[in-house]
Structure formats: structure tokens, C-alpha cells
Protein backbone atom coordinates (compact mmCIF):
# COMPACT_ATOMS: atom_id res chain seq x y z
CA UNK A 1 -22.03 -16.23 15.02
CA UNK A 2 -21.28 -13.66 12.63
CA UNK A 3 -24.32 -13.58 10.47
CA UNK A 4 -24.54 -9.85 8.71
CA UNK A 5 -21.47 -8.68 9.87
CA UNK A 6 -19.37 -7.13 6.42
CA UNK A 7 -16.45 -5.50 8.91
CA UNK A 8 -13.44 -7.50 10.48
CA UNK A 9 -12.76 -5.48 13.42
CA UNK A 10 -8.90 -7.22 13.63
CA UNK A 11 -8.94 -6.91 17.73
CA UNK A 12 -9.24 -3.10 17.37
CA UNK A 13 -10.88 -0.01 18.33
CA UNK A 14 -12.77 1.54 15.59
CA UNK A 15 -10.21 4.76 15.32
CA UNK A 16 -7.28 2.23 15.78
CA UNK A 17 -8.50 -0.04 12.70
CA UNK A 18 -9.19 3.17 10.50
CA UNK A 19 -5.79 4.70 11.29
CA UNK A 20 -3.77 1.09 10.90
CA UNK A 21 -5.52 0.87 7.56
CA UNK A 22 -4.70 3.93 6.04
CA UNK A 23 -0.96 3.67 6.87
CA UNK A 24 -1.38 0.41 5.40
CA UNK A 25 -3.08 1.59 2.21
CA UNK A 26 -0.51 4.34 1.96
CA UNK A 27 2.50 1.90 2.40
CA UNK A 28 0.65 -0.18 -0.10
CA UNK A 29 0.52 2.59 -2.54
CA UNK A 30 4.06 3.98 -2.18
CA UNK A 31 5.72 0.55 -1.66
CA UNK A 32 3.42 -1.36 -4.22
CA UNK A 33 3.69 -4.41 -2.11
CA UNK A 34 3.66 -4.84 2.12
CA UNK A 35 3.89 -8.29 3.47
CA UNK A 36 1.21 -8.24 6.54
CA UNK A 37 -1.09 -10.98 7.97
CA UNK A 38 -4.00 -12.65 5.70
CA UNK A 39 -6.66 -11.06 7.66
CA UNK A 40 -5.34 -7.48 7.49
CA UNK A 41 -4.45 -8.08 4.02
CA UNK A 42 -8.07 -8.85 3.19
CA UNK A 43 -9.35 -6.05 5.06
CA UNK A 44 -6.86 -4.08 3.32
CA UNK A 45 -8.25 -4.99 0.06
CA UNK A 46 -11.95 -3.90 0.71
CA UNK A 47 -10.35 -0.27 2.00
CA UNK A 48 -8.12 0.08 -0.83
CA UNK A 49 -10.06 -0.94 -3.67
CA UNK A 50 -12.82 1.30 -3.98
CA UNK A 51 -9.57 4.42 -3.10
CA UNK A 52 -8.10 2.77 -6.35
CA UNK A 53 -11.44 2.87 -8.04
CA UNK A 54 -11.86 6.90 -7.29
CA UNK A 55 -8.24 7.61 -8.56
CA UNK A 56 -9.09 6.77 -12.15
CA UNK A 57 -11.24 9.88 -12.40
CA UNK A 58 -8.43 13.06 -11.52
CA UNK A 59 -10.98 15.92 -10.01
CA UNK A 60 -10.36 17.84 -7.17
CA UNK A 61 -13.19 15.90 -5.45
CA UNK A 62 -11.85 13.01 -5.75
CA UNK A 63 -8.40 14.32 -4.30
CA UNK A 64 -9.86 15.53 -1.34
CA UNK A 65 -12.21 12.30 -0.70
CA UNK A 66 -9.25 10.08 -1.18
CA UNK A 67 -7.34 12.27 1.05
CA UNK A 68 -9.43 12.08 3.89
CA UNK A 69 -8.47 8.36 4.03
CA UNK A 70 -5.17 8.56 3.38
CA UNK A 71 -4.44 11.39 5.19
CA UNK A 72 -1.29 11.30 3.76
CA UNK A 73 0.28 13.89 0.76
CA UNK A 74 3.13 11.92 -0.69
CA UNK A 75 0.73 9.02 -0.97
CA UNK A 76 -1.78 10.86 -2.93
CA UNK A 77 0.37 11.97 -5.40
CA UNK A 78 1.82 8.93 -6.40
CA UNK A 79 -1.40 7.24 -6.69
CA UNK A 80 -2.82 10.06 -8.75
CA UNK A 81 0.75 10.30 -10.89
CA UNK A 82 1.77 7.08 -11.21
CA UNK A 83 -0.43 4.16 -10.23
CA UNK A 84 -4.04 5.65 -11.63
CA UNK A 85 -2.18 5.86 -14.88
CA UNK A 86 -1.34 1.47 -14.91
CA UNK A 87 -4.75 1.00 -13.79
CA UNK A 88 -6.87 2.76 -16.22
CA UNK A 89 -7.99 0.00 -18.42
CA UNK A 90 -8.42 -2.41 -15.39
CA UNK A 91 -12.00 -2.66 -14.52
CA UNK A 92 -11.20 -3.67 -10.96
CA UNK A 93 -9.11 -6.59 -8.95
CA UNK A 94 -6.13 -4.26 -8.72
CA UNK A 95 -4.40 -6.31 -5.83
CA UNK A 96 -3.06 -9.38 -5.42
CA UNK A 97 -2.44 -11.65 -1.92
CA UNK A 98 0.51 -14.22 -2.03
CA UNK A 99 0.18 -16.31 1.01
CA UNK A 100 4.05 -16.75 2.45
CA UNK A 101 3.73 -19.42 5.18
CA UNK A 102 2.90 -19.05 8.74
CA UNK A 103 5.08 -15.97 10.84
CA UNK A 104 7.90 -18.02 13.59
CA UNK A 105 6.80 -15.93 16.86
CA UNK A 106 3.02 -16.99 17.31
CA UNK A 107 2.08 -19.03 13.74
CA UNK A 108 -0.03 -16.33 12.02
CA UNK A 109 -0.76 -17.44 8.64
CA UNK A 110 1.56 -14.13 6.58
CA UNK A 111 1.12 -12.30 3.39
CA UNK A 112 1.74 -10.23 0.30
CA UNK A 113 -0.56 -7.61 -0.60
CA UNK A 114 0.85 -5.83 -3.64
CA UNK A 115 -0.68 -3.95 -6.37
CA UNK A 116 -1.29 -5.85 -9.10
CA UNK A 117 0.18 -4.22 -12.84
CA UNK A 118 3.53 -3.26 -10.77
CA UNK A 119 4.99 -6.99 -10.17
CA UNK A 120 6.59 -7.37 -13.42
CA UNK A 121 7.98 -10.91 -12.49
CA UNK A 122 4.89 -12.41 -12.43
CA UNK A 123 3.86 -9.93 -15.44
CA UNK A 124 6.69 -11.58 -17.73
CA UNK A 125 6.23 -14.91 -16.62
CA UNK A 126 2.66 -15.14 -17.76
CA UNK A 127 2.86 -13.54 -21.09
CA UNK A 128 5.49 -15.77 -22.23
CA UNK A 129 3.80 -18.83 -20.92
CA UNK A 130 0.40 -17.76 -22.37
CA UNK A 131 2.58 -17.47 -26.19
CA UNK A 132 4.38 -20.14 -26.07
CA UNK A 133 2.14 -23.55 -24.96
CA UNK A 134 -0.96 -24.73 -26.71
CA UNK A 135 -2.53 -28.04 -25.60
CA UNK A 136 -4.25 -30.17 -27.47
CA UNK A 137 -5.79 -33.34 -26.12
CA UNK A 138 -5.37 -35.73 -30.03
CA UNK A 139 -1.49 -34.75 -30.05
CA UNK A 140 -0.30 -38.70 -29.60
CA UNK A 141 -3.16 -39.85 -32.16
CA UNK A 142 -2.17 -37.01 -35.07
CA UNK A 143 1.41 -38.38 -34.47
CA UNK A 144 1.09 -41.87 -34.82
CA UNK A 145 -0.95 -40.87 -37.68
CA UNK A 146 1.52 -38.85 -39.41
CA UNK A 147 4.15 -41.47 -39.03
CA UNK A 148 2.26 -43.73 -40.64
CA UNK A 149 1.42 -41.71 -43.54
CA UNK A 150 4.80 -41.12 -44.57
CA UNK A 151 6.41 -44.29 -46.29
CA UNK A 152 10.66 -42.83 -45.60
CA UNK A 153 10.24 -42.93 -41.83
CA UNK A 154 12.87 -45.65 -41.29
CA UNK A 155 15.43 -43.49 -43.33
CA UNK A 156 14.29 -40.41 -42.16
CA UNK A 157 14.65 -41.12 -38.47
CA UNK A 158 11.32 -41.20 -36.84
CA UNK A 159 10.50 -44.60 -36.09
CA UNK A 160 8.25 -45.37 -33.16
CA UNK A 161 8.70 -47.85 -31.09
CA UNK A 162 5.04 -49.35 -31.91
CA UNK A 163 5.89 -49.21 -36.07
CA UNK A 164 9.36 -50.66 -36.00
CA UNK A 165 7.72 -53.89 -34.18
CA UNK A 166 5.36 -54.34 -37.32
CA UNK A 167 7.54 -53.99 -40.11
């Protein structure tokens, strides 16, 4: 049983783990999306995260903490250029896991892990939805209501089925 354990140790030595997950994170950061298994992708997350968290706040601490992590230049300065910048206002959550089906070799259950306010797809797609629909659950009731209130609706057009029968 697992009881207490936080840590997935993903078949690895500790140094192994820590080194796979920083390439990851810094693939993740310069890539803005990797597609990986689910359980490295949710191990991912936890190491990432609180890295994204830090980069809000640009100090030379925080540089060299992330950097120890990283251990990698190019990725550092994109975070702290580009991607702390999108994530400002976002109080936290700033990935996202798309589960893609299961891998052909040996039927691992595969992933996306991408960085949430850079997939402007699924960006678009959401604000236009959001604008565009409103539900309401008395929509047939105000019809047949309006319909009825207006006396022209034979020479206007909009007979329902349900009227013509009674006149």
C-alpha cells in the first residue's frame, strides 16, 4: 500500500527521476507542449508548477533557485521573458493534460502536457462559445406563448404545428 507516500518514483533512481524531470520541465517550457505518458505528465505537473509559481516574481533569487532545477540557460530565459509575462494574472493551474489514447508498442495510456495560456485553439474556441450560447430551460413555453399572443401568425408565417390543429 501506498499510504503517505506524495512522490511517484516512475521506476527510477532518485538522480534519474530529478534529471528526466527537469529536461522535461525545460522541454515543457521551450516547446509549450510535450506529449509523454499520464504518469510522468502528472509528476511533471507537481515539479513544474511551483517553478511557474517562482517565475512571476523576476529577482535574482528566484533565477538562481529556478535554475538549479532546470539547469538549463535557454530555458530560463524564456520562462522569465516570455511565459511569466502570460501567466501573471493566473493564480495557479498553469498546465493542462489531454489524454491521447493508449501508445501501440506496450499500451501505456499517452499524453499532452502543455502550458496552459499558449494553446490558442482551445483559447478561441472557448471564448466564442462562452459569447455566443445562453440556455434557458422555459425557451419552448415563452414560444408557444408568444405565438399565441400575436393574432397575424397565420399570415406572418409562424404557425406551430400544435396552433394550426386548433384553429
Amino acid at each position: 500500500m501506498r499510504h503517505g507516500k506524495k512522490i511517484n518514483h516512475l521506476g527510477r533512481t532518485s538522480a534519474h527521476r530529478k534529471a528526466m524531470l527537469s529536461n522535461m520541465a525545460s522541454s515543457l517550457i521551450l516547446h509549450k507542449r510535450v506529449s509523454t505518458t499520464v504518469a510522468k505528465a502528472k509528476a511533471l505537473r507537481k515539479y513544474v508548477e511551483p517553478l511557474l509559481t517562482k517565475s512571476k516574481n523576476d529577482t535574482t533569487h528566484s533565477r538562481r533557485t529556478i535554475f538549479s532545477y532546470l539547469q538549463n540557460k535557454e530555458s530560463l530565459k524564456e520562462l522569465f521573458d516570455q511565459v511569466s509575462g502570460k501567466i501573471a494574472n493566473r493564480p495557479g493551474g498553469y498546465t493542462r493534460i489531454l489524454k491521447t489514447g493508449n501508445r501501440l508498442g506496450d499500451n501505456a495510456d499517452m499524453c499532452i502536457i502543455e502550458l496552459v495560456d499558449y494553446n490558442e485553439a482551445m483559447l478561441g474556441s472557448t471564448a466564442k462559445s462562452t459569447e455566443s450560447r445562453t440556455r434557458t430551460r422555459r425557451r419552448g413555453a415563452k414560444k408557444k406563448e408568444d405565438t399565441a399572443s400575436t393574432p397575424s401568425n397565420e399570415a406572418s408565417g409562424n404557425v406551430d404545428a400544435d396552433t394550426s390543429s386548433t384553429t
